[in-house]
N, C-alpha and C. Protein backbone atom coordinates (compact mmCIF):
# COMPACT_ATOMS: atom_id res chain seq x y z
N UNK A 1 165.08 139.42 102.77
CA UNK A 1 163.81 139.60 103.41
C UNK A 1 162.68 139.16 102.47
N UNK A 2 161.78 138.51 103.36
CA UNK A 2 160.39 137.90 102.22
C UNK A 2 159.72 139.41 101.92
N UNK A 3 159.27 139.06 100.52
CA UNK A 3 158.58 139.58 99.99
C UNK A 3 156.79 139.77 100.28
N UNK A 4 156.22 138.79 100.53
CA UNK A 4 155.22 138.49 100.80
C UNK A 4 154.47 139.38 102.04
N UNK A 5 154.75 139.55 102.91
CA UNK A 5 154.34 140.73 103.93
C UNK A 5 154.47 142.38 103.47
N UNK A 6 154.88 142.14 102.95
CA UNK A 6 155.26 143.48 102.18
C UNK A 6 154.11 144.01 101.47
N UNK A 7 153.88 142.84 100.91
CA UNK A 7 152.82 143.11 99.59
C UNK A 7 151.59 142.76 99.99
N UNK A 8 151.25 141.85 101.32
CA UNK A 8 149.78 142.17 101.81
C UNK A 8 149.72 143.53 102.91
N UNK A 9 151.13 143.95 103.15
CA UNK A 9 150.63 145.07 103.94
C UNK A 9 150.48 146.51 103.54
N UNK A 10 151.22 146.38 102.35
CA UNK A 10 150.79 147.40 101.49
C UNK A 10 148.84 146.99 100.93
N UNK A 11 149.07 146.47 100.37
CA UNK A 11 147.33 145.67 99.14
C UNK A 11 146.85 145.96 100.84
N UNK A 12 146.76 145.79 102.22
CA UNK A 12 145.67 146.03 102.79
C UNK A 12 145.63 147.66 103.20
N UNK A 13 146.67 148.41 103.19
CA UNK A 13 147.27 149.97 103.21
C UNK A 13 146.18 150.38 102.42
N UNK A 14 146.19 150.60 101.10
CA UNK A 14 145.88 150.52 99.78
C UNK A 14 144.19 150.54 100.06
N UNK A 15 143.71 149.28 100.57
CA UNK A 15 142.49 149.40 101.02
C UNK A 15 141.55 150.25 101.44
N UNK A 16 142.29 150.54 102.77
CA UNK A 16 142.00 151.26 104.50
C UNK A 16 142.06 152.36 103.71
N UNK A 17 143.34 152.75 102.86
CA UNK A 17 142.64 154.50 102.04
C UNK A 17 141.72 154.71 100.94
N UNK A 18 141.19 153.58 100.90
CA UNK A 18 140.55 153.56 99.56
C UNK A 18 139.07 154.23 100.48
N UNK A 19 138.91 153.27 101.92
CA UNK A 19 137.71 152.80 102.58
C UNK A 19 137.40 154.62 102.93
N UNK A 20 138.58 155.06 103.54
CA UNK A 20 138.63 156.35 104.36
C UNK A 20 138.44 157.41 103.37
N UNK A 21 138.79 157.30 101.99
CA UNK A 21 138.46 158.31 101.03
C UNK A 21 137.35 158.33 100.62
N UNK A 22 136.29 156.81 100.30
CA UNK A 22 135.35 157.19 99.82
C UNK A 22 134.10 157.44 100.40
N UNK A 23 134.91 157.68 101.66
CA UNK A 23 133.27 158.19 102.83
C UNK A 23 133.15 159.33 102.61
N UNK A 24 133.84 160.39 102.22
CA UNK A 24 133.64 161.49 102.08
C UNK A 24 132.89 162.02 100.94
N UNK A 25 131.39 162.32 100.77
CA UNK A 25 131.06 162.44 99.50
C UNK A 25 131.49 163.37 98.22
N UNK A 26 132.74 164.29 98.38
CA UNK A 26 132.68 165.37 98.16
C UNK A 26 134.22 164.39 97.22
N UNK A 27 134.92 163.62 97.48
CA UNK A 27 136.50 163.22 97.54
C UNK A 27 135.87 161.95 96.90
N UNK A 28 134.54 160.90 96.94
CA UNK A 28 133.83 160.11 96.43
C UNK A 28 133.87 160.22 94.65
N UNK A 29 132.87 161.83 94.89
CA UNK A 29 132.84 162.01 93.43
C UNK A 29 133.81 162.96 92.59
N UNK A 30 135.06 163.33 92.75
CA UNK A 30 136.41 163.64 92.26
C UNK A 30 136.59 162.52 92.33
N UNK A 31 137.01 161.27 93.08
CA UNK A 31 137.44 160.51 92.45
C UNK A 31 136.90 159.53 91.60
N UNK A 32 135.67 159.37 91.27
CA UNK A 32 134.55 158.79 90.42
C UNK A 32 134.56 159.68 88.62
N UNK A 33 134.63 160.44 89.27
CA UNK A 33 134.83 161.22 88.06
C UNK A 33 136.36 161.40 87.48
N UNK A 34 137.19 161.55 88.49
CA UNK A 34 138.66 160.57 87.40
C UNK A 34 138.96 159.56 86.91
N UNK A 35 138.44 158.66 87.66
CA UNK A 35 138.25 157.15 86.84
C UNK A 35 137.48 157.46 85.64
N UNK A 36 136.69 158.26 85.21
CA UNK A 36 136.05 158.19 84.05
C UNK A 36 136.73 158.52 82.91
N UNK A 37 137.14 160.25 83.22
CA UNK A 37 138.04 160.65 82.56
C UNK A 37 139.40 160.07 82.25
N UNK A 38 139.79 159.25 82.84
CA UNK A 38 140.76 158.20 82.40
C UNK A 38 140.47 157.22 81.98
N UNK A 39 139.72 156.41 81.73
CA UNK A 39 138.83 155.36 81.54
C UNK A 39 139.30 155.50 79.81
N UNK A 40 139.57 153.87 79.47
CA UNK A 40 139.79 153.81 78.04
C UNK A 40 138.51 153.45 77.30
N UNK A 41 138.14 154.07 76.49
CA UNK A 41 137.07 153.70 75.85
C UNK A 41 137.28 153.25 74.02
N UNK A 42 136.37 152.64 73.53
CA UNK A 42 136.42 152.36 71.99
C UNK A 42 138.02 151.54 71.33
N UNK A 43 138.49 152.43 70.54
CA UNK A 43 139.32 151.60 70.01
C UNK A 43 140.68 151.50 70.96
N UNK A 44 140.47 152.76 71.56
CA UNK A 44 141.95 152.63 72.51
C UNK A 44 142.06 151.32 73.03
N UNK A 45 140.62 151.14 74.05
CA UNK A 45 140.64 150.07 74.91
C UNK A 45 140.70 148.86 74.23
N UNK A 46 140.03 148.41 73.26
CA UNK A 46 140.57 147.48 72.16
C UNK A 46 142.07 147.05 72.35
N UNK A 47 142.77 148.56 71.84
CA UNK A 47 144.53 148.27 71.63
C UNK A 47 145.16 147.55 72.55
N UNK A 48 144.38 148.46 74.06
CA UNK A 48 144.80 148.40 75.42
C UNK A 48 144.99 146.64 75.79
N UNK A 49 143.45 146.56 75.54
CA UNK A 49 143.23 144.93 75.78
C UNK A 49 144.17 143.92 75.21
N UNK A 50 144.40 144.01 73.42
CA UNK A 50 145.33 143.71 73.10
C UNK A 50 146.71 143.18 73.48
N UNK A 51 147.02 144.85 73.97
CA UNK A 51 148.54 145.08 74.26
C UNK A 51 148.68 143.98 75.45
N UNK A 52 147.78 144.05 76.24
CA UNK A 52 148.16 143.87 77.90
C UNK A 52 148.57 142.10 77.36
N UNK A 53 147.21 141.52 76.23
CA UNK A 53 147.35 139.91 76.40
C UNK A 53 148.51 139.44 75.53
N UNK A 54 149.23 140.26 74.62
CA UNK A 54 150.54 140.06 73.95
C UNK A 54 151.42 140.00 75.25
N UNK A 55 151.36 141.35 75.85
CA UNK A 55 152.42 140.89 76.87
C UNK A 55 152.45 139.70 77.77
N UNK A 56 151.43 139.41 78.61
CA UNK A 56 150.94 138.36 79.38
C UNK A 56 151.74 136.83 78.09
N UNK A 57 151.46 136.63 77.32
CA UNK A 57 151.24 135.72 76.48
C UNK A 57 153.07 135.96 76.42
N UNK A 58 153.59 137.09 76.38
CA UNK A 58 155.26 136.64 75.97
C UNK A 58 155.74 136.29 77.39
N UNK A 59 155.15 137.01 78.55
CA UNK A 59 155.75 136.42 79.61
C UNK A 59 155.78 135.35 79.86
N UNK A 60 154.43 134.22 79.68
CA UNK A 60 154.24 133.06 79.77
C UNK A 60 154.79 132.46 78.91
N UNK A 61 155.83 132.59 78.03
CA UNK A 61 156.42 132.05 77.00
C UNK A 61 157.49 132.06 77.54
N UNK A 62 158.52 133.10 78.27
CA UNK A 62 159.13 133.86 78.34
C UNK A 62 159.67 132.68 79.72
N UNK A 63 158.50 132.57 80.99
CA UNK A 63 159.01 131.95 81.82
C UNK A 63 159.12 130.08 81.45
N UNK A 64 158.61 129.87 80.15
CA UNK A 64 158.35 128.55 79.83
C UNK A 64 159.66 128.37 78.97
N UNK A 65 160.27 128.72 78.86
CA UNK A 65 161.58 129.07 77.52
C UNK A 65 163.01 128.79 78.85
N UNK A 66 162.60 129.87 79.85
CA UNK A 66 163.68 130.11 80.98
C UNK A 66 163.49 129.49 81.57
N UNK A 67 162.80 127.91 81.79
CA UNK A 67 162.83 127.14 83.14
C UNK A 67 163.70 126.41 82.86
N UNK A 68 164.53 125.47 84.13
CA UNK A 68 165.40 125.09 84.18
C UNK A 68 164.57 123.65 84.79
């Protein structure tokens, strides 16, 4: 089975609750205020940034190594 429907019908799922949660002002700012509190700041986010473009950078190596 394709993959592809799957994954825009979820990513538009995903949406529609994003749309329906943040009308509520009360469920707006709980969730405004968890993004914060999770939110990487200073050196973490540094690492974070880091980390993410090492990985990116071995994958792209990774699929350039494994092509046939």
């Amino acid at each position: 089975m394709r993959r592809l429907p799957w994954i825009l019908i979820l990513a538009t799922l995903s949406i529609v609750l994003t749309i329906i949660v943040s009308r509520d002002p009360k469920r707006a700012e709980r969730l405004s205020e968890m993004y914060r509190s999770v939110a990487f700041t200073g050196e973490t986010r540094e690492m974070v940034i880091m980390l993410l473009a090492l990985g990116i950078g071995a994958f792209i190596v990774y699929l350039t190594v494994t092509r046939r």
